[in-house]
Protein backbone atom coordinates (compact mmCIF):
# COMPACT_ATOMS: atom_id res chain seq x y z
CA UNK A 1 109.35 114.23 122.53
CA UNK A 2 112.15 116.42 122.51
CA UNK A 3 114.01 117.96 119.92
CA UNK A 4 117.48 117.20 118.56
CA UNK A 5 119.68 114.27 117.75
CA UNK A 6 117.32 112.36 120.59
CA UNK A 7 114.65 112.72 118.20
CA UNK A 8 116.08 110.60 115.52
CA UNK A 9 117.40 107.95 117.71
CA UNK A 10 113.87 107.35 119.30
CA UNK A 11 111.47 108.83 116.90
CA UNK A 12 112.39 108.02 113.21
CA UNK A 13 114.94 105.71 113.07
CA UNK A 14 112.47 103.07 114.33
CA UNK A 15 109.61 104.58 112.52
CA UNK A 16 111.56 103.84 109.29
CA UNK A 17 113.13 100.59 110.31
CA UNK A 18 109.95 98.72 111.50
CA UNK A 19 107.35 100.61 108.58
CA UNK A 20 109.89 100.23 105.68
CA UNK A 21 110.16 96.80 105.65
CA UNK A 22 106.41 95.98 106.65
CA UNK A 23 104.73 97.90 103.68
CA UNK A 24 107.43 96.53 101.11
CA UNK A 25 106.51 92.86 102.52
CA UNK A 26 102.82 93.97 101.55
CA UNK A 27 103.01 95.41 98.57
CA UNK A 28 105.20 92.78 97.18
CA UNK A 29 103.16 89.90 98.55
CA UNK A 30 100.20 92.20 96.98
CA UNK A 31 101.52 92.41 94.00
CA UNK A 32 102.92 88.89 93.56
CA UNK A 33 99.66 86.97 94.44
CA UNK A 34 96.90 89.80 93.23
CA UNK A 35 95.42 89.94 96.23
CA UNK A 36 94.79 93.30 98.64
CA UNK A 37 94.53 91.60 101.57
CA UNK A 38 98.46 91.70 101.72
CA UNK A 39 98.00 95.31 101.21
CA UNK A 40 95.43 95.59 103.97
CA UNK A 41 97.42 94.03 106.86
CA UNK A 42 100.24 96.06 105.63
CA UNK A 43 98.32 99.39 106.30
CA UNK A 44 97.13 97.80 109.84
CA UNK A 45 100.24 96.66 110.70
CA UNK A 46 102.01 99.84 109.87
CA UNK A 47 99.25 101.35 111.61
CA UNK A 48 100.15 99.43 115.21
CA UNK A 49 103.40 100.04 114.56
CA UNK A 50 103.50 103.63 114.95
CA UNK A 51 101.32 103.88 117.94
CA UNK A 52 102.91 101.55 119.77
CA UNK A 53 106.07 103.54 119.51
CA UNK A 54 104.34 107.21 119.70
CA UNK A 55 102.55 105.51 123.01
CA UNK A 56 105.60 103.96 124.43
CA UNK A 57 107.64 107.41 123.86
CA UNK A 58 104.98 109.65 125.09
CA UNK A 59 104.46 107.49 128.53
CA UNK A 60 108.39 107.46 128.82
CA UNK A 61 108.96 104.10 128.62
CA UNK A 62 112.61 102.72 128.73
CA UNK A 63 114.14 101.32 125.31
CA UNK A 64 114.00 97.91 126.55
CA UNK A 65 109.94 97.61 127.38
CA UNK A 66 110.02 99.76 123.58
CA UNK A 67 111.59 97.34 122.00
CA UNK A 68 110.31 94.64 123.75
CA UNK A 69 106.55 95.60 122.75
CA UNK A 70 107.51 96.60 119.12
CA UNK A 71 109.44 92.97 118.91
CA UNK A 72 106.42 91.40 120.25
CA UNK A 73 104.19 93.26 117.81
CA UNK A 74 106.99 92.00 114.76
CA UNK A 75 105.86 88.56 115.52
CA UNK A 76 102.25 88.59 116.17
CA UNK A 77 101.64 90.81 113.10
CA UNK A 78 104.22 88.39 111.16
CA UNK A 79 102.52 85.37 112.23
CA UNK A 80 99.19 87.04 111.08
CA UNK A 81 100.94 87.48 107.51
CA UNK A 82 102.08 84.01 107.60
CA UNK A 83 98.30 82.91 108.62
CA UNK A 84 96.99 84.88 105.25
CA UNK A 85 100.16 83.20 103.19
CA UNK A 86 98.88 79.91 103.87
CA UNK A 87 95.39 80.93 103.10
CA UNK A 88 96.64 82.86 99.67
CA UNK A 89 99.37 80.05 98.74
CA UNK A 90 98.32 79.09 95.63
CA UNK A 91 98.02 82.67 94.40
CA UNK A 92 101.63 83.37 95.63
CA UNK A 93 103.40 80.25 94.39
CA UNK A 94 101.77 81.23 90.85
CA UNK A 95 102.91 84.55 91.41
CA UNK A 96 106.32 84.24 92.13
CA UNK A 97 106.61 81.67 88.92
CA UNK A 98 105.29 83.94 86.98
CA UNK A 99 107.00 86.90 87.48
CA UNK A 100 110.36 85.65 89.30
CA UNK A 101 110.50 82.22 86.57
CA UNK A 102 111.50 80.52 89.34
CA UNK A 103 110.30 76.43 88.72
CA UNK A 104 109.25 76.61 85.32
């Protein structure tokens, strides 16, 4: 990777814009239905996320296979969380009425 104004266009922009969103998803969802599996595929995600776009940088790839793979990634790793949602949902809906009020 080189250095300069490159750098943040390829490097940490996307770093920030794919992990910042994935481990507040997690921890919320964590916190919300009190369970660390949320947590878990928050690290793991976060995880994949990085190396995909370290790999995909270091091996020179174009922005449009980059993106591709990291948009590909978003939606298997969001389909996973949607998979443990479904598992968890009684510990999210009671949750969310607890500590949002919502449907009380």
């Amino acid at each position: 990777m080189t250095a300069g104004g490159g750098l943040v266009a390829r490097w940490y922009a996307p770093l920030l814009g794919g992990l910042l969103p994935i481990l507040l998803l997690g921890f919320l969802a964590s916190a919300v239905a009190d369970r660390l599996v949320f947590v878990g595929w928050a690290f793991a995600f976060a995880l994949l996320w990085t190396v995909l776009l370290r790999q995909g940088l270091e091996a020179g790839w174009e922005p449009r296979r980059r993106w591709g793979s990291l948009a590909l990634l978003a939606a298997v790793g969001l389909a996973a969380f949607a998979g443990l949602a479904a598992v968890h949902r009684e510990d999210l809906d009671l949750g969310v009425r607890a500590v949002f009020g919502v449907g009380a």
